[in-house]
N, C-alpha and C. Protein backbone atom coordinates (compact mmCIF):
# COMPACT_ATOMS: atom_id res chain seq x y z
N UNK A 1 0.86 -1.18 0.00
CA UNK A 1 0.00 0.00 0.00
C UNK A 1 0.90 1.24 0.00
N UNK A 2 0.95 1.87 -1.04
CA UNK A 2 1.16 3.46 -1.07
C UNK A 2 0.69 4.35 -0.16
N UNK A 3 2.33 4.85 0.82
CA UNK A 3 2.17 5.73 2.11
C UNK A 3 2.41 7.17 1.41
N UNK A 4 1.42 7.71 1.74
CA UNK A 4 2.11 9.48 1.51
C UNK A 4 2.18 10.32 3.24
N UNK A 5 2.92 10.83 3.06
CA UNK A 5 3.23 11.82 4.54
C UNK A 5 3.35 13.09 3.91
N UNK A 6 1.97 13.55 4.12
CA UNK A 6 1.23 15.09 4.10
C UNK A 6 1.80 16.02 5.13
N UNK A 7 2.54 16.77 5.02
CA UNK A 7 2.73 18.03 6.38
C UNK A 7 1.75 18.65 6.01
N UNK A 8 1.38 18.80 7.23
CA UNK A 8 0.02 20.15 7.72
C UNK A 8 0.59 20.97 8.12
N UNK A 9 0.55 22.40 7.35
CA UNK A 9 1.19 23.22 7.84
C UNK A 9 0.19 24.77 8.34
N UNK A 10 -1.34 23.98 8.93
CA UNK A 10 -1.87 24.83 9.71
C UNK A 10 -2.80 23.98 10.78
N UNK A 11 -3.90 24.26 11.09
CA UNK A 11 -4.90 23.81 11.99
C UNK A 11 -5.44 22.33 11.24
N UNK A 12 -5.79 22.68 10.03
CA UNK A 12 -6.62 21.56 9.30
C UNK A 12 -6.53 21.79 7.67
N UNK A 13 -7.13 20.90 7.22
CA UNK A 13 -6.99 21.28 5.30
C UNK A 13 -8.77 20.01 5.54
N UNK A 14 -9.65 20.55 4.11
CA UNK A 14 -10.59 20.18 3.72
C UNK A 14 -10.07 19.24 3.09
N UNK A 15 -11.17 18.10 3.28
CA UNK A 15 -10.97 16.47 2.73
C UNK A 15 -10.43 16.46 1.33
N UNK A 16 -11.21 17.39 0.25
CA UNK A 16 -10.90 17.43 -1.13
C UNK A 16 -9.50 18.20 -1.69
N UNK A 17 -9.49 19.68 -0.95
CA UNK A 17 -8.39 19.79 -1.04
C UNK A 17 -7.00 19.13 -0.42
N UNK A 18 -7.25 17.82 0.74
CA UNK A 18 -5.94 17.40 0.99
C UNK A 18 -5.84 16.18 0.06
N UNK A 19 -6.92 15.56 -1.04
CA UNK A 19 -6.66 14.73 -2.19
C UNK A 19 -5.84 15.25 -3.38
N UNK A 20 -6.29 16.30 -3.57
CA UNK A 20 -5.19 17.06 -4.67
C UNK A 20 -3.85 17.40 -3.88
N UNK A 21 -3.80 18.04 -2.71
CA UNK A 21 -2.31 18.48 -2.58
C UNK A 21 -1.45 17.41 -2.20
N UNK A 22 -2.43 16.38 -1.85
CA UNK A 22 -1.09 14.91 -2.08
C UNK A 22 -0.80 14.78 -3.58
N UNK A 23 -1.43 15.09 -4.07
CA UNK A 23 -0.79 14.19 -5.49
C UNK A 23 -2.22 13.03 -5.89
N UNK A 24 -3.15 12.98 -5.35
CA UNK A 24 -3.84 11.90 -5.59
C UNK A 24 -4.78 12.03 -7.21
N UNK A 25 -5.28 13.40 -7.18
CA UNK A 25 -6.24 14.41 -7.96
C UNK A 25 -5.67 15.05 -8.54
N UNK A 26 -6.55 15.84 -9.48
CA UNK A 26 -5.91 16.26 -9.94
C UNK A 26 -5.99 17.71 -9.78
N UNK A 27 -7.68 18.44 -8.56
CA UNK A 27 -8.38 19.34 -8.78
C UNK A 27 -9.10 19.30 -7.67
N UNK A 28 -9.24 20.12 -6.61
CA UNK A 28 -10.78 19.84 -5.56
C UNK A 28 -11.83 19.52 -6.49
N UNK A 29 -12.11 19.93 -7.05
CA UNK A 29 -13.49 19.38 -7.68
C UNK A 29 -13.52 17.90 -8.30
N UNK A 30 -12.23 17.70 -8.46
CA UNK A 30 -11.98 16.39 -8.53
C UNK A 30 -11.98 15.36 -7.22
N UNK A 31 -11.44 16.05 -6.28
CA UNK A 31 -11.72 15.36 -4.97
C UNK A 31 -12.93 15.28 -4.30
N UNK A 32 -13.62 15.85 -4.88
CA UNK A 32 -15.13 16.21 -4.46
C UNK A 32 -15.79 14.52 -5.09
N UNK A 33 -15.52 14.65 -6.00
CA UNK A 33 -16.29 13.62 -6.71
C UNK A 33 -15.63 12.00 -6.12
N UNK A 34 -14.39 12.26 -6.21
CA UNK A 34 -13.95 10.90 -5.19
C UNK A 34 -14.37 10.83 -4.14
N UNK A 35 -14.42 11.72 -3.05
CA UNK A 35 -15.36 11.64 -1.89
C UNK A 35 -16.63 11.24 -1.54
N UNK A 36 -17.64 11.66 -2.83
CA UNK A 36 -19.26 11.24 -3.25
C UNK A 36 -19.29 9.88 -3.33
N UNK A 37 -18.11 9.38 -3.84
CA UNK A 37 -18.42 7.96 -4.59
C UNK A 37 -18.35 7.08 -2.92
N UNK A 38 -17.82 7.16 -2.04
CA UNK A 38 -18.14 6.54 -0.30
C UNK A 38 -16.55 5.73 -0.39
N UNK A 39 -15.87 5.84 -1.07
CA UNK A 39 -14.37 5.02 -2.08
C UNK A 39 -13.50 5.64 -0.02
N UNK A 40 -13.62 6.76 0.51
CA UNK A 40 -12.63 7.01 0.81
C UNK A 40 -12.79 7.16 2.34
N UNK A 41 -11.82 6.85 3.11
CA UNK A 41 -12.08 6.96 4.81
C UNK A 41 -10.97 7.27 5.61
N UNK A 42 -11.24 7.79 6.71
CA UNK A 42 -10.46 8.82 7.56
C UNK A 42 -10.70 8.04 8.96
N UNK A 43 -9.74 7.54 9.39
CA UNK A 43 -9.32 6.80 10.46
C UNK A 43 -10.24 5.45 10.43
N UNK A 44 -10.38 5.03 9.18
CA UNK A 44 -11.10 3.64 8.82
C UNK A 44 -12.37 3.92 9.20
N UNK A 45 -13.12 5.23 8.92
CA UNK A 45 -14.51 5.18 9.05
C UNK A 45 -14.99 6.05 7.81
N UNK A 46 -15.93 5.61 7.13
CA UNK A 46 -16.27 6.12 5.65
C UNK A 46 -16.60 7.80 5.88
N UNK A 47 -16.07 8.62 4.89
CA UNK A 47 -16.63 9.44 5.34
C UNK A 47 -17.36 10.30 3.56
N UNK A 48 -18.34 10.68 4.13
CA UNK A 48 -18.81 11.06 2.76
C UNK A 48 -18.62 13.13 2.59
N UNK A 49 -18.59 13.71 3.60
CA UNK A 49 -18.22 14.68 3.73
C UNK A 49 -17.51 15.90 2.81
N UNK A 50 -17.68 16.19 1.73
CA UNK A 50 -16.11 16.35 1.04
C UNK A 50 -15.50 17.37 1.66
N UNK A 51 -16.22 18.55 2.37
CA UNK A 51 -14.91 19.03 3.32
C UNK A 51 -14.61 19.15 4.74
N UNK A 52 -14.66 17.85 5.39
CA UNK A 52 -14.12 17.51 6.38
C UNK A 52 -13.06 17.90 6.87
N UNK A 53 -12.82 18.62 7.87
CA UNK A 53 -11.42 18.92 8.38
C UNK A 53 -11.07 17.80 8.93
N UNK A 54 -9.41 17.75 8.20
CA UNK A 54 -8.44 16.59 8.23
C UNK A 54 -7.61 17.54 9.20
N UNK A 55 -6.99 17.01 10.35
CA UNK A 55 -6.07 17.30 11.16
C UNK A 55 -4.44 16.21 11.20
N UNK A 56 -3.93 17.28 11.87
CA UNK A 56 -2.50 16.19 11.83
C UNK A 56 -2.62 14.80 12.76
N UNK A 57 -2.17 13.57 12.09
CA UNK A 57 -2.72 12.75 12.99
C UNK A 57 -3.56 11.31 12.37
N UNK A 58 -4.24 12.06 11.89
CA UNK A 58 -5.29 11.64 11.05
C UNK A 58 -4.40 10.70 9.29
N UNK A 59 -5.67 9.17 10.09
CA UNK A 59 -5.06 8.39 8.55
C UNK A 59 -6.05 8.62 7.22
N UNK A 60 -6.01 8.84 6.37
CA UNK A 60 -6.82 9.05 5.06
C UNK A 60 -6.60 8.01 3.61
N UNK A 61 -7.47 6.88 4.20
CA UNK A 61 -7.19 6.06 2.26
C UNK A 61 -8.09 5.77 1.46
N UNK A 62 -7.73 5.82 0.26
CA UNK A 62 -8.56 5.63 -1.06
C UNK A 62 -7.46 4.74 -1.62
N UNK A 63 -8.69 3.57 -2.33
CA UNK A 63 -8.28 2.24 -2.33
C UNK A 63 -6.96 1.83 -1.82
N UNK A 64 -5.69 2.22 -2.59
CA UNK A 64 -4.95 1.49 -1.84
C UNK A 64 -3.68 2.50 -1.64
N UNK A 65 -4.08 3.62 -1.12
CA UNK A 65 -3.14 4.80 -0.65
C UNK A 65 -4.04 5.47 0.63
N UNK A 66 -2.90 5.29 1.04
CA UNK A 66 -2.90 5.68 2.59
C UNK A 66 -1.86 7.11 2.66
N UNK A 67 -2.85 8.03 3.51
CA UNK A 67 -2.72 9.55 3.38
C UNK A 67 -2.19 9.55 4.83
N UNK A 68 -0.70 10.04 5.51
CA UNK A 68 -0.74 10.02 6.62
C UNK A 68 -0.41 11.00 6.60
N UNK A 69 -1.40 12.43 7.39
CA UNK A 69 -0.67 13.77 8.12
C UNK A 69 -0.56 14.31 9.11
N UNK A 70 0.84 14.82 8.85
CA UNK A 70 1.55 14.86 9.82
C UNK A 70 1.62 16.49 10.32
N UNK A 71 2.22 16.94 11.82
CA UNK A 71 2.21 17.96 11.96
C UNK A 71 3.53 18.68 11.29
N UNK A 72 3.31 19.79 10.61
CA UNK A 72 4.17 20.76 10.03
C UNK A 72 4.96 21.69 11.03
C-alpha cells in the first residue's frame, strides 16, 4: 500500500483539497467527486463529507493509498 506523509502546515486542510495536494487528484473538484463515490475513509470510518477537516494525525485512504498527516 502506497504511504504518503502530508505536512500540515496549519490547523486543518478540507478532505478534497488534501486529495489534490497529495498528489492523488488532480483538482478539488476532482476530490469532491472521489469523496461522493463513499471510495474514501479517515481513520477507517467512511466518510462522505467532502470538506471535512483533516487534522494532523489523522489516517486518510482511497483504495490502496494511505494519506498520513503529519504535523508541520
Amino acid at each position: 500500500m502506497p504511504r504518503i506523509d502530508f505536512e500540515l502546515d496549519r490547523e486543518f486542510v478540507e478532505l478534497n483539497q488534501l486529495l489534490k495536494l497529495a498528489g492523488v487528484c488532480d483538482s478539488g473538484g476532482m476530490g469532491k467527486q472521489i469523496v461522493a463515490t463513499g471510495e474514501v475513509t479517515v481513520d477507517e470510518v467512511q466518510e462522505l463529507r467532502k470538506t471535512a477537516k483533516i487534522r494532523a494525525g489523522q489516517v486518510v485512504r482511497l483504495d490502496d493509498i494511505e494519506i498520513h498527516v503529519i504535523p508541520g
